[in-house]
C-alpha atoms as a PDB file:
ATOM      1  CA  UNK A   1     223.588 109.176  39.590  1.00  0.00           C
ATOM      2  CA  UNK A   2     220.453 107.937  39.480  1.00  0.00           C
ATOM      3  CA  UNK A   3     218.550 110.745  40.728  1.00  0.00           C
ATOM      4  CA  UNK A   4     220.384 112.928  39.083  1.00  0.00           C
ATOM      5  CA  UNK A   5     219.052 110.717  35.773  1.00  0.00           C
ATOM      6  CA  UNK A   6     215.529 110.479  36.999  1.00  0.00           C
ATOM      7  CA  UNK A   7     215.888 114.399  37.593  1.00  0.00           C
ATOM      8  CA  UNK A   8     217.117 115.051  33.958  1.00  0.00           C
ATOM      9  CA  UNK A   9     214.436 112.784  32.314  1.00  0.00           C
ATOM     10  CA  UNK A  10     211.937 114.584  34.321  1.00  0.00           C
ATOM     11  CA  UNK A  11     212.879 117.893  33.040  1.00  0.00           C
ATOM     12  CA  UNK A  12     213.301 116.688  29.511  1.00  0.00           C
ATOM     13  CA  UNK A  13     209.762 115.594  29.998  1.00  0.00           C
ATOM     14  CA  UNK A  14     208.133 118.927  31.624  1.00  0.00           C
ATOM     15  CA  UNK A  15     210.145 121.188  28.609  1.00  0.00           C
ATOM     16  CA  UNK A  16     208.443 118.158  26.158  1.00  0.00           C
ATOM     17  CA  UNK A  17     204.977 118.737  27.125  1.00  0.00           C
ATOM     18  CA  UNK A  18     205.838 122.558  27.477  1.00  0.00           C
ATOM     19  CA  UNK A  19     206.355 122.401  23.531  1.00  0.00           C
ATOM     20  CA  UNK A  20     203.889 120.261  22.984  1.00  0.00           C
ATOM     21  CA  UNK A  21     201.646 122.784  24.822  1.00  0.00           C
ATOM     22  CA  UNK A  22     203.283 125.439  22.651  1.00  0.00           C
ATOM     23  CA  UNK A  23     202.232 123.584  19.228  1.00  0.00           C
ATOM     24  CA  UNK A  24     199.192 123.139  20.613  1.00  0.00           C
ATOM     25  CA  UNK A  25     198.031 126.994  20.857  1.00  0.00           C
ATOM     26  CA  UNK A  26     200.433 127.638  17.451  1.00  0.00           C
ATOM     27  CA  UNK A  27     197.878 125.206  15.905  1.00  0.00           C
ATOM     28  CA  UNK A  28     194.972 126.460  17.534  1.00  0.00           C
ATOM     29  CA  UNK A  29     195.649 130.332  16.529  1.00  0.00           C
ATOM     30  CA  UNK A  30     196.174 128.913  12.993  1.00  0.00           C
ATOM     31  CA  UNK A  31     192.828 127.219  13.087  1.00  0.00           C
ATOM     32  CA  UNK A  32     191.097 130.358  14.819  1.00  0.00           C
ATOM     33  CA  UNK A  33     193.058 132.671  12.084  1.00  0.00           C
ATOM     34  CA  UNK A  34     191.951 130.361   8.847  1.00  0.00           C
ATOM     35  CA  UNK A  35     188.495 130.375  10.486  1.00  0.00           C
ATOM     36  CA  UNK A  36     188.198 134.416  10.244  1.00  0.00           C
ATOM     37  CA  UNK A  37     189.458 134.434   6.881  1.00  0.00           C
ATOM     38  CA  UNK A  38     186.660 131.909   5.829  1.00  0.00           C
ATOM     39  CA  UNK A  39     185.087 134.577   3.567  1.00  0.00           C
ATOM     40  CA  UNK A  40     187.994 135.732   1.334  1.00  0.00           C
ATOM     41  CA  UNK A  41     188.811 131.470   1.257  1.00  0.00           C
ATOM     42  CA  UNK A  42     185.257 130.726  -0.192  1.00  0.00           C
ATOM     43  CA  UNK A  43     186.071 134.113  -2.671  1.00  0.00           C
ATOM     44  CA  UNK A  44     189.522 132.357  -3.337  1.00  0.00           C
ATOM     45  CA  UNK A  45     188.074 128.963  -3.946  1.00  0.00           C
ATOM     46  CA  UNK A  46     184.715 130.107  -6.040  1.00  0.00           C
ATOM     47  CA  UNK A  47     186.743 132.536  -8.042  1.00  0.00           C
ATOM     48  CA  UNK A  48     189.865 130.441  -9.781  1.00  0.00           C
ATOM     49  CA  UNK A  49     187.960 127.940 -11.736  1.00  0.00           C
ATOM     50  CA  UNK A  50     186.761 130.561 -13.989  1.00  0.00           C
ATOM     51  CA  UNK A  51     190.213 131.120 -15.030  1.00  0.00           C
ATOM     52  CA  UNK A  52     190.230 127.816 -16.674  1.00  0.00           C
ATOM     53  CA  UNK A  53     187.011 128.550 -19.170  1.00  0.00           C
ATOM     54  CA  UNK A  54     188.090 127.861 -22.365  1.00  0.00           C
ATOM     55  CA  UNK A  55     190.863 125.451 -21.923  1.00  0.00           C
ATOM     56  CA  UNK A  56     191.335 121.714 -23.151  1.00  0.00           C
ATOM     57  CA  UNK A  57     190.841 118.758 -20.205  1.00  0.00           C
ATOM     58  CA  UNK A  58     194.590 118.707 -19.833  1.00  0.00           C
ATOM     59  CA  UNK A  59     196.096 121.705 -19.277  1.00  0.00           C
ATOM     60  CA  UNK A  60     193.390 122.417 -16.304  1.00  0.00           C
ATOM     61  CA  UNK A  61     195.886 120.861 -13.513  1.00  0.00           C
ATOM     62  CA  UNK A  62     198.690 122.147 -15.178  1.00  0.00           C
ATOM     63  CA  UNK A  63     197.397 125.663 -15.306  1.00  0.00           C
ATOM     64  CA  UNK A  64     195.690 125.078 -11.255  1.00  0.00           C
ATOM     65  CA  UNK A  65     199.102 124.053 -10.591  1.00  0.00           C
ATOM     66  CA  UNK A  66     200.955 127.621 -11.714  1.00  0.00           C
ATOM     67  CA  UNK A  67     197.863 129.454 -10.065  1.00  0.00           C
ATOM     68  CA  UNK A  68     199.042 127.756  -6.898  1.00  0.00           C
ATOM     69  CA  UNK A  69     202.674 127.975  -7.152  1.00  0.00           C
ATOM     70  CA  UNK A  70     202.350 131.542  -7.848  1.00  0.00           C
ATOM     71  CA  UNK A  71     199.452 131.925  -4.440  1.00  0.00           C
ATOM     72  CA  UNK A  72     201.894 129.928  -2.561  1.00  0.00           C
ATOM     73  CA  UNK A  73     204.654 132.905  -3.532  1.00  0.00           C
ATOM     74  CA  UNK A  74     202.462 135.711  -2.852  1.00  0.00           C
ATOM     75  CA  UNK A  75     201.715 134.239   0.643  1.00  0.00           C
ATOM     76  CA  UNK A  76     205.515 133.430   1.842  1.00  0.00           C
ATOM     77  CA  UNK A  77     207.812 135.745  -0.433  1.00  0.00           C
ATOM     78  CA  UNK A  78     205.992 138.992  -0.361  1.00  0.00           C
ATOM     79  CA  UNK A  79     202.595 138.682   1.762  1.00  0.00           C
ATOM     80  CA  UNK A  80     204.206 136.977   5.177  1.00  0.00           C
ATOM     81  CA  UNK A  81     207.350 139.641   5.354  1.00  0.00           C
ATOM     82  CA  UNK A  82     205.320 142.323   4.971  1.00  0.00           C
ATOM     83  CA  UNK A  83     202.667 141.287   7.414  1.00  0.00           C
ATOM     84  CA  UNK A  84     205.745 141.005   9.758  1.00  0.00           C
ATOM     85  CA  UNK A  85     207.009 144.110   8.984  1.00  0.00           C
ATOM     86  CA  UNK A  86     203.813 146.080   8.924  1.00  0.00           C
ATOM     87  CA  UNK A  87     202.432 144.731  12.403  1.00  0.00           C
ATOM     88  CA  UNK A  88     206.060 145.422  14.083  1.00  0.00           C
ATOM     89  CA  UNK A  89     206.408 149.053  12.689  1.00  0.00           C
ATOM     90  CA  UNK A  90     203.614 150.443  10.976  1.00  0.00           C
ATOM     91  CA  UNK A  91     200.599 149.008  12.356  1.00  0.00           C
ATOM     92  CA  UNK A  92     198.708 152.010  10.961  1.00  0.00           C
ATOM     93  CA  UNK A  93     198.836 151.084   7.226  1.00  0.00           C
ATOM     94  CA  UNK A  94     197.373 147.622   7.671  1.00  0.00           C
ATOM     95  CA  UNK A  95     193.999 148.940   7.748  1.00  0.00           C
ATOM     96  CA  UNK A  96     194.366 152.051   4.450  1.00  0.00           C
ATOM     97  CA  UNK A  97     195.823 148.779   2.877  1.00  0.00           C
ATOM     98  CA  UNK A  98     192.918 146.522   3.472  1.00  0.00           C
ATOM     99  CA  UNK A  99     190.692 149.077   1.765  1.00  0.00           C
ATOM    100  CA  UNK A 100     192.215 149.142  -1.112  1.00  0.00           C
ATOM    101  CA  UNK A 101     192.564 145.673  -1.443  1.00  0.00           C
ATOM    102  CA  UNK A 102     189.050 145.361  -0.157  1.00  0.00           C
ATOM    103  CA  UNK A 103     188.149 148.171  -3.191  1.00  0.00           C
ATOM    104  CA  UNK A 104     190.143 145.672  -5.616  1.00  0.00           C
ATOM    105  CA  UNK A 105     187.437 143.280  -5.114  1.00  0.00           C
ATOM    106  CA  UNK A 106     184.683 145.002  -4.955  1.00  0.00           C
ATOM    107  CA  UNK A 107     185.576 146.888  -8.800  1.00  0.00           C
ATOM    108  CA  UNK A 108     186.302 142.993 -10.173  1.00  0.00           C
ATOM    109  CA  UNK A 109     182.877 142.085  -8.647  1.00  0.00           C
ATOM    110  CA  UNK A 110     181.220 145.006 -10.204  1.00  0.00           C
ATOM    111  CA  UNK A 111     183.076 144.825 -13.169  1.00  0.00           C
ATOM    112  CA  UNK A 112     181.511 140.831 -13.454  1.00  0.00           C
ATOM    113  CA  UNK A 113     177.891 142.017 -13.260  1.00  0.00           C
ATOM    114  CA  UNK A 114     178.656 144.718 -15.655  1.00  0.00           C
ATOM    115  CA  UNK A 115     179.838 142.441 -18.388  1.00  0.00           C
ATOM    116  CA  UNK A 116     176.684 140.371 -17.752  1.00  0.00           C
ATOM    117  CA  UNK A 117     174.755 143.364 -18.541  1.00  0.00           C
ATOM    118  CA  UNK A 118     176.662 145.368 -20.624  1.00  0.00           C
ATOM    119  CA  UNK A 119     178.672 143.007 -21.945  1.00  0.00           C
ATOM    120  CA  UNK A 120     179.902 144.860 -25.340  1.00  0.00           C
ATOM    121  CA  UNK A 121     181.030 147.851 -22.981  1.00  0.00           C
ATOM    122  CA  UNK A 122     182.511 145.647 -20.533  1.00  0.00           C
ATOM    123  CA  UNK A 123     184.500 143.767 -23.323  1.00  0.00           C
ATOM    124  CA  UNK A 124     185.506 147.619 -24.229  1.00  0.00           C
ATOM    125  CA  UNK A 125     187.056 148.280 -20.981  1.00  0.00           C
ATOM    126  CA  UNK A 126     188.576 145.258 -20.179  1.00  0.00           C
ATOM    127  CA  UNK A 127     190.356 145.315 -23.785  1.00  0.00           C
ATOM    128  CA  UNK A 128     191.650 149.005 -23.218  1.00  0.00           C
ATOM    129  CA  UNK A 129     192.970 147.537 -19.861  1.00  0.00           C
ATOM    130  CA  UNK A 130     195.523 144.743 -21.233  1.00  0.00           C
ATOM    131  CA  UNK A 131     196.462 142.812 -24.425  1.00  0.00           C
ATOM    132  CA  UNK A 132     194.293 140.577 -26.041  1.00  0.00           C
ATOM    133  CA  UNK A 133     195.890 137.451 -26.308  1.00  0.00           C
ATOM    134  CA  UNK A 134     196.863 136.400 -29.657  1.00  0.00           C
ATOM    135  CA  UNK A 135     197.635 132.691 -29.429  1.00  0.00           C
ATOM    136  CA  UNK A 136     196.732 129.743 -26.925  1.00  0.00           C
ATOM    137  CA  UNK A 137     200.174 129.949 -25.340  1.00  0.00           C
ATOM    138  CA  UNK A 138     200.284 133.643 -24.283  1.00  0.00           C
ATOM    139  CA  UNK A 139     196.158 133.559 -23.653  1.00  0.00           C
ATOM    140  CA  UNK A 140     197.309 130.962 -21.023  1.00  0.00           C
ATOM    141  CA  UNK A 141     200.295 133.206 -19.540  1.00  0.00           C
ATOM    142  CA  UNK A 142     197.236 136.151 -19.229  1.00  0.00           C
ATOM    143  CA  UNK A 143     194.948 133.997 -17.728  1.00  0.00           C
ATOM    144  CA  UNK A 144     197.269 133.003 -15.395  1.00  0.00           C
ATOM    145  CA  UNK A 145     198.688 136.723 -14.782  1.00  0.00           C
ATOM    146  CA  UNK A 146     194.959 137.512 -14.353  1.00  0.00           C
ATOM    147  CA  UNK A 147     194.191 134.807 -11.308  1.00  0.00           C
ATOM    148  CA  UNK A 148     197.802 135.468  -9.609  1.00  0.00           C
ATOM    149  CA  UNK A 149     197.075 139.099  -9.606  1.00  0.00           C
ATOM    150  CA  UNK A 150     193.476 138.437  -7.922  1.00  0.00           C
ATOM    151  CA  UNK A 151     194.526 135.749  -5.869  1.00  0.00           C
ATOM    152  CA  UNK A 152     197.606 138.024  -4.231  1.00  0.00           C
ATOM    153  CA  UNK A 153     194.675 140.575  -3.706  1.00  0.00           C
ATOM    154  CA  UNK A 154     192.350 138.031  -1.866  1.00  0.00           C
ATOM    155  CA  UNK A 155     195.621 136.607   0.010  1.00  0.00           C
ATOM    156  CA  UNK A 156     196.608 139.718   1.276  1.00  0.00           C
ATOM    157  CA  UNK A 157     192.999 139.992   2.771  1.00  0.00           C
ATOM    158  CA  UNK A 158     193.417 136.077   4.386  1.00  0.00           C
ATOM    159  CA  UNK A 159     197.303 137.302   5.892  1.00  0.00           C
ATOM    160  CA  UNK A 160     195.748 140.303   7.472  1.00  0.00           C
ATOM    161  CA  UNK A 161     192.516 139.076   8.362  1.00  0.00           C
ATOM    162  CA  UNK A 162     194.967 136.464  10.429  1.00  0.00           C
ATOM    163  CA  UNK A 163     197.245 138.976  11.367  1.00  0.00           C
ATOM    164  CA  UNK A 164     194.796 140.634  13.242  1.00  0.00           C
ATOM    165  CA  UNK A 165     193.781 137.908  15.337  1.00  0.00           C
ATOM    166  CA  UNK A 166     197.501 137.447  16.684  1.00  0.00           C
ATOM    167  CA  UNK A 167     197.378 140.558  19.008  1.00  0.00           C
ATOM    168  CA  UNK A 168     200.083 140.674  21.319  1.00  0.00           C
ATOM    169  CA  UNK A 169     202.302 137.452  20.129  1.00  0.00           C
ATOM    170  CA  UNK A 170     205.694 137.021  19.481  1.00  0.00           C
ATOM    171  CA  UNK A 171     207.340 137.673  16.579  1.00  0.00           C
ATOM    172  CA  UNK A 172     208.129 134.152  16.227  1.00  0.00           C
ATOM    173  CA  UNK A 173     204.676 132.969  16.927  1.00  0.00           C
ATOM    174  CA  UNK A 174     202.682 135.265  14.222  1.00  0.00           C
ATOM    175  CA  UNK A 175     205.762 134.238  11.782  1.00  0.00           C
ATOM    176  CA  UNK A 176     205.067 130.356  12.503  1.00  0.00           C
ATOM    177  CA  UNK A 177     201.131 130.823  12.500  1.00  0.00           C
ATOM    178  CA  UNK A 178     200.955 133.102   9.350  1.00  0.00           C
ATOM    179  CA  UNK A 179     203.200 130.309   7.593  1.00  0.00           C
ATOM    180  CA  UNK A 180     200.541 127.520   8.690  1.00  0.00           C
ATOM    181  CA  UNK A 181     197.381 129.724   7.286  1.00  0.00           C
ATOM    182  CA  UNK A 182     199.630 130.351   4.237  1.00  0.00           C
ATOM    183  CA  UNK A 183     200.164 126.849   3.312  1.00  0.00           C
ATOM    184  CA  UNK A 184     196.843 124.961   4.425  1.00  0.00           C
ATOM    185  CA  UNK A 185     194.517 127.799   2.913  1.00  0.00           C
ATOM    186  CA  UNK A 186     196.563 127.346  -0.076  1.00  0.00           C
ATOM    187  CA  UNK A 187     196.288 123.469  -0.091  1.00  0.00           C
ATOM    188  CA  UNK A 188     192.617 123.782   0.708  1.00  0.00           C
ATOM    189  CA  UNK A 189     191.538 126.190  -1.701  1.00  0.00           C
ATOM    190  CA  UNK A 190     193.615 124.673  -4.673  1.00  0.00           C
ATOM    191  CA  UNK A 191     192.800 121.419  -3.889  1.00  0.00           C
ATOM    192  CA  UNK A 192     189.144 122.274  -4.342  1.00  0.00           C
ATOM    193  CA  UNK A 193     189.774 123.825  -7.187  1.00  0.00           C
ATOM    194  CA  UNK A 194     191.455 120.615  -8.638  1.00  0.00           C
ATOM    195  CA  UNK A 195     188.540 118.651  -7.413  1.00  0.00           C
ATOM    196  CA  UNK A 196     186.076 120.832  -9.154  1.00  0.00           C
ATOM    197  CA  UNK A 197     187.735 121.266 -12.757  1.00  0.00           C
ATOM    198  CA  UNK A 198     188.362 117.289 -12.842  1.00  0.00           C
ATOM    199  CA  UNK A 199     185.205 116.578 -11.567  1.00  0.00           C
ATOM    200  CA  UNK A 200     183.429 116.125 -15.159  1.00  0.00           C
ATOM    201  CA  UNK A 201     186.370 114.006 -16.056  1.00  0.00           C
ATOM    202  CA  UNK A 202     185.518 111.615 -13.382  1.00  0.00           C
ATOM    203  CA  UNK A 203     181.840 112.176 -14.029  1.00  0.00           C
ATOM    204  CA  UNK A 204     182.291 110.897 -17.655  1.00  0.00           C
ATOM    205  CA  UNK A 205     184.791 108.027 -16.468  1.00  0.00           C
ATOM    206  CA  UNK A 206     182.333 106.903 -14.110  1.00  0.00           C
ATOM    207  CA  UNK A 207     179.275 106.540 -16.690  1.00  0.00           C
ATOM    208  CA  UNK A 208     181.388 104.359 -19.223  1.00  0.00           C
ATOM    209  CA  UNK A 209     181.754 101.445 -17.042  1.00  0.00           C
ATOM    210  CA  UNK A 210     180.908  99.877 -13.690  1.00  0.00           C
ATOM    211  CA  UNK A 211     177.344  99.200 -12.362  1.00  0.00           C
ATOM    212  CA  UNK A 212     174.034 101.059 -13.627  1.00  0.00           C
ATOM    213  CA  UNK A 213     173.986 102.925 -10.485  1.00  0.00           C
ATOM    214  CA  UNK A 214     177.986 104.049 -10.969  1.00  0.00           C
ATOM    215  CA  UNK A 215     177.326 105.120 -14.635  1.00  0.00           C
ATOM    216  CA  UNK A 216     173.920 107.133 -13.391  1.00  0.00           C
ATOM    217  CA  UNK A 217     175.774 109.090 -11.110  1.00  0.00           C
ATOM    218  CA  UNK A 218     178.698 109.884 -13.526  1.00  0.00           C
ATOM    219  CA  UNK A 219     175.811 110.883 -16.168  1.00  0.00           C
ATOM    220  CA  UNK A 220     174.191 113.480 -13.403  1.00  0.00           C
ATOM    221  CA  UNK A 221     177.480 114.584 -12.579  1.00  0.00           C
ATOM    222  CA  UNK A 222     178.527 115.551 -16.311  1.00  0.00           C
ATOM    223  CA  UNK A 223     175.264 116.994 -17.009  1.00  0.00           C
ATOM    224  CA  UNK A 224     174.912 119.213 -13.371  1.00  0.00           C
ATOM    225  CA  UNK A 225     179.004 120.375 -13.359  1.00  0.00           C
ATOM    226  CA  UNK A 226     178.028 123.424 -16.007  1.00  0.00           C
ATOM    227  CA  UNK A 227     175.222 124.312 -13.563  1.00  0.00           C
ATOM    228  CA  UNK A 228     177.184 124.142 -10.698  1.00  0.00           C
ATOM    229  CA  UNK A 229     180.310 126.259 -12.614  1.00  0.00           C
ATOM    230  CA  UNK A 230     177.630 128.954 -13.077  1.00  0.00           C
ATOM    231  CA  UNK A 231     176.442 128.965  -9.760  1.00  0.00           C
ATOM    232  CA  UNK A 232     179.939 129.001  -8.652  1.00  0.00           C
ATOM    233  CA  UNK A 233     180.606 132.015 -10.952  1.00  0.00           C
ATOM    234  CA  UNK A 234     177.685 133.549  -9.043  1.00  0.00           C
ATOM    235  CA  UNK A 235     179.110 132.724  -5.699  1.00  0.00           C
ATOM    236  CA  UNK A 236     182.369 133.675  -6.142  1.00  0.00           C
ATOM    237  CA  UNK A 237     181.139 137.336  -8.079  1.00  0.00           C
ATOM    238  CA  UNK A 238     178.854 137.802  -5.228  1.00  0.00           C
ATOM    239  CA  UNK A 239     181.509 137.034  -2.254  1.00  0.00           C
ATOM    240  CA  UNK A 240     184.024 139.114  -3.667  1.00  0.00           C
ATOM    241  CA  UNK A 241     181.251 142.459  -3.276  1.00  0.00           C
ATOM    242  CA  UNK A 242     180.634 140.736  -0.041  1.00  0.00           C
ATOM    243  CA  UNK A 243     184.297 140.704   1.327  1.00  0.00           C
ATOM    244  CA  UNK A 244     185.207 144.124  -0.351  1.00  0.00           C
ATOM    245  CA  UNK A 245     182.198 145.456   0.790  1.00  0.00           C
ATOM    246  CA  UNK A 246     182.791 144.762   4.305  1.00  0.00           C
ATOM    247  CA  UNK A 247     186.446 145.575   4.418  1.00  0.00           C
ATOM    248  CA  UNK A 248     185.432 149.062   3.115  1.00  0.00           C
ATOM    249  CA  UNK A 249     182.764 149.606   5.592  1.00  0.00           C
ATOM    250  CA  UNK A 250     184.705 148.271   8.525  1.00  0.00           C
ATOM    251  CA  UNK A 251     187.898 150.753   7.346  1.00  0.00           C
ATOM    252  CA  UNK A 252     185.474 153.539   7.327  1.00  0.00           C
ATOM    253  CA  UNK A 253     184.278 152.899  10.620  1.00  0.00           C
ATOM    254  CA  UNK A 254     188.009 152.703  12.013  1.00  0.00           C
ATOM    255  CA  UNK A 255     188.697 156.238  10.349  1.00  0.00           C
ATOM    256  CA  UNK A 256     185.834 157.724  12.274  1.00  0.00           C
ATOM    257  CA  UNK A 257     182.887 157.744  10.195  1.00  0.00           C
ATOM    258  CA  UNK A 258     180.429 155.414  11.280  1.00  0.00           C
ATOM    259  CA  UNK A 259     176.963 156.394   9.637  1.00  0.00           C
ATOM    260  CA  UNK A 260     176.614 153.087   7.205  1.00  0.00           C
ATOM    261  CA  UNK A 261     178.197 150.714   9.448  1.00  0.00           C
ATOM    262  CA  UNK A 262     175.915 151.648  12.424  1.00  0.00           C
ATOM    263  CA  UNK A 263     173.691 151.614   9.298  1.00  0.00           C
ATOM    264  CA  UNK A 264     174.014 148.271   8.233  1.00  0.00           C
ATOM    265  CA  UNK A 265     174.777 147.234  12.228  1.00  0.00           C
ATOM    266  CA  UNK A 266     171.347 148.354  13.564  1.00  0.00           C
ATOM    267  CA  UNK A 267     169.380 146.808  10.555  1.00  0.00           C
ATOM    268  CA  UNK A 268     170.823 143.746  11.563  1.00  0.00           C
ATOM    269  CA  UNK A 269     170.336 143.685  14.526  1.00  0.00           C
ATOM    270  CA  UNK A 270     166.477 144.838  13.877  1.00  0.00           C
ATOM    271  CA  UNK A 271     166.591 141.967  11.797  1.00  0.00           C
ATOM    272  CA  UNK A 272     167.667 139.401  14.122  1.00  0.00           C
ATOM    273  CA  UNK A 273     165.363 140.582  16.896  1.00  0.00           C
ATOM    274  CA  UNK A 274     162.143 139.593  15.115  1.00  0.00           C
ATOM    275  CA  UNK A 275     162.927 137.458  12.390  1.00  0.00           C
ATOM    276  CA  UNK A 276     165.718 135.472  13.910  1.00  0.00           C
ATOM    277  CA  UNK A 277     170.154 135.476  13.710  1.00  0.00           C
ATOM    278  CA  UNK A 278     170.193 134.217  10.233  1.00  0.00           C
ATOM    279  CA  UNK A 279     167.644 136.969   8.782  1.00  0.00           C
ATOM    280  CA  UNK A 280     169.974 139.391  10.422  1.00  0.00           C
ATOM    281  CA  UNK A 281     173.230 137.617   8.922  1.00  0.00           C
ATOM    282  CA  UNK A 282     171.664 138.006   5.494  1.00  0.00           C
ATOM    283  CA  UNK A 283     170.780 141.968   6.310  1.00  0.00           C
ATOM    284  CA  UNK A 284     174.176 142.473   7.399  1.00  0.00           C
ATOM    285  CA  UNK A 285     175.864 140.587   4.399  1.00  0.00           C
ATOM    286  CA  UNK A 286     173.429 142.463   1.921  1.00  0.00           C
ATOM    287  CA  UNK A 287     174.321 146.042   3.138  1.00  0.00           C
ATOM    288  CA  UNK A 288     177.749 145.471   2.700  1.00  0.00           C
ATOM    289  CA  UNK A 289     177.259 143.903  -0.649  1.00  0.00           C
ATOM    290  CA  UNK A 290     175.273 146.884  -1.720  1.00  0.00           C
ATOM    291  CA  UNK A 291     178.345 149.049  -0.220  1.00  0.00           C
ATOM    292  CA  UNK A 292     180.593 147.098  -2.268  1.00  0.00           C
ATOM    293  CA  UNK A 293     178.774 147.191  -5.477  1.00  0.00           C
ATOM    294  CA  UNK A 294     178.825 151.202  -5.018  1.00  0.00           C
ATOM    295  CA  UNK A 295     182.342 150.974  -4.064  1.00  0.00           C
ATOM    296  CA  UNK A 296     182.670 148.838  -7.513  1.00  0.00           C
ATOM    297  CA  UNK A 297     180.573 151.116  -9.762  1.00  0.00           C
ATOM    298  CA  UNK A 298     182.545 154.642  -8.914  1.00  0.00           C
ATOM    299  CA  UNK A 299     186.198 152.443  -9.362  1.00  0.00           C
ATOM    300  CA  UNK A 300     185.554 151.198 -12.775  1.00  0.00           C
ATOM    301  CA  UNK A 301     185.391 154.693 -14.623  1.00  0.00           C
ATOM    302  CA  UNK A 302     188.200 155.409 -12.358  1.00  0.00           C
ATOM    303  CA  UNK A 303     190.155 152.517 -13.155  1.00  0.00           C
ATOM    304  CA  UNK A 304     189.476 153.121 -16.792  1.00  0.00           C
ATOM    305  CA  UNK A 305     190.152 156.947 -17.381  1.00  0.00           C
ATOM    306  CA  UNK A 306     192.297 157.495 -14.372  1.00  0.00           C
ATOM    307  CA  UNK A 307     194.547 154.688 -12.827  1.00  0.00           C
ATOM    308  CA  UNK A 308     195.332 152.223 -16.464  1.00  0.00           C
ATOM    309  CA  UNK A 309     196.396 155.642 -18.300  1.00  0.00           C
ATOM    310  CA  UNK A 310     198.453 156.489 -15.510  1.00  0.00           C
ATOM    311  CA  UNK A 311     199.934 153.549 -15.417  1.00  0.00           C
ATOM    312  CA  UNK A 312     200.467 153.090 -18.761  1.00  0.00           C
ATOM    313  CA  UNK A 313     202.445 156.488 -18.774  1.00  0.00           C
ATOM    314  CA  UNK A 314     204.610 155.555 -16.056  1.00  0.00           C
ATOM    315  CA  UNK A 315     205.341 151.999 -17.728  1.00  0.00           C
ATOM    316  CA  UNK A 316     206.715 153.687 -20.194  1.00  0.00           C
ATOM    317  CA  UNK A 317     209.396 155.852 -17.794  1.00  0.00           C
ATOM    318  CA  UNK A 318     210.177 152.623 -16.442  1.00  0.00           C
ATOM    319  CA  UNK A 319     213.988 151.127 -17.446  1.00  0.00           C
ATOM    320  CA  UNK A 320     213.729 148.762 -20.432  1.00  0.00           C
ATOM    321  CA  UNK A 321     210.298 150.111 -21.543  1.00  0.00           C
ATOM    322  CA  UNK A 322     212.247 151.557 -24.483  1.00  0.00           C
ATOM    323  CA  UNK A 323     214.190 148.333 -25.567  1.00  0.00           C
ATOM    324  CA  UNK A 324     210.566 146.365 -25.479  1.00  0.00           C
ATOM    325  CA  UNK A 325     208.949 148.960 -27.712  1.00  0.00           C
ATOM    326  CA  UNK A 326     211.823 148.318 -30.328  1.00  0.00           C
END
């Protein structure tokens, strides 16, 4: 009886460290998957606070907190099934998908620098595109709308950008990994976010009381957060051409037409060879910026005189579109 006990125990053990094993390389693909999505995470991340221009000190959590609930829902409800479902039976459409996601971005970058220059046209567009909101409440609902709608964009990049880098795996194992970059890229990014809107608020806690050194630092830090929202601003406008950019050139590529990725490839790579592997990163990263911003500039006319009619039109064939109008 003994041995037979010894024997059990021993292969309780060996299927223990088995799963342990197993969690192990779950977590590790998670990591590895997060990790490749890095760039539409710093585009999440740098994007969001702007969403919260223009609102009092304390609806900003509130109003993080519905931008997250409603990222966390993109990622699980709709974003994780259809990963599923597109790597298991229609593998082709991941990558037509990606482009259009990745020509989302690159038309809401491009639309950003256009309002900075043009900023009476922009305002033009942009009002022919959705209500203007009429009171705080329902400015707050459209603000929100606004950063769900981007943020399912951007989170559909993250869930295929990790989907990719599952080749071969269980069913099982994408479903459990896709679930762990869903939840801590959402934790990461909103956290941040929460960080950075409050981070004034501490600023001007912090240089009402405690030592001279305390209330020095809170005094920088309320004085350099506008600076450091605008540069975010920047960052975020400038990594979504970035990302879009590159999803676009690396779709084209995949479809058979290779002349500006070899483009941008072998300028890098020129690059790197006599002015060193970051030069070349920043060659690389500005060709498919200037991609995107092209991308960007032919979708906003398009956007404007083609797709928001059309949909408007259809809207109104839709059931209950009737009703609402009366």
């Amino acid at each position: 009886m003994s041995v037979g006990l010894i024997g059990l125990l021993d292969d309780i053990a060996g299927i223990a460290k088995v799963a342990a094993a197993s969690l192990d390389d779950v977590a590790g693909m998670a990591m590895k998957a997060g990790l490749k999505a890095s760039g539409a995470v710093i585009d999440d991340a740098a994007v969001t606070p702007k969403y919260l221009t223009g609102f009092t000190a304390d609806r900003e959590l509130p109003i993080v907190g519905k931008i997250a609930g409603g990222s966390i829902k993109n990622k699980l409800i709709f974003l994780l099934p259809a990963a599923l479902i597109l790597g298991t039976f229609l593998p082709w459409a991941i990558t037509p998908l990606l482009m259009l996601g990745g020509a989302y971005l690159c038309y809401e970058g491009a639309e950003k620098i256009w309002h900075l220059m043009a900023p009476k046209a922009a305002h033009a567009h942009e009002t022919g595109l959705e209500p203007v909101a009429l009171s705080p409440t329902t400015m707050e609902d459209t603000k929100v709308g606004s950063a769900i709608k981007t943020d399912f964009i951007l989170s559909a990049e993250i869930m295929a950008i990790a989907l990719a880098e599952l080749p071969g795996e269980s069913f099982v194992t994408q479903a459990i990994v896709l679930f762990l970059v869903a939840v801590g890229i959402t934790a990461a990014v909103y956290g941040a976010v929460a960080l950075i809107v409050k981070a004034d608020d501490a600023g001007l806690w912090m240089a009402q009381r405690g030592s001279s050194f305390t209330r020095a630092v809170g005094r920088a830090i309320v004085k350099g957060m506008p600076y450091f929202m605008t540069g975010l601003t920047v960052v975020g406008t400038a990594a979504m051409i970035w990302v879009g950019g590159s999803i676009i050139v690396h779709g084209v590529h995949d479809f058979g037409l290779h002349g500006v990725g070899d483009l941008i490839h072998d300028a890098a790579v020129a690059a790197a060879a006599s002015l060193g592997g970051v030069v070349g990163w920043v060659v690389e990263t500005l060709g498919y910026a200037i991609a995107g911003l092209v991308v960007g500039a032919v979708a906003i006319p398009v956007v404007g005189y083609v797709i928001s009619p059309l949909w408007t039109q259809i809207k109104k064939l839709l059931p209950g579109a009737r009703a609402v109008r009366a």
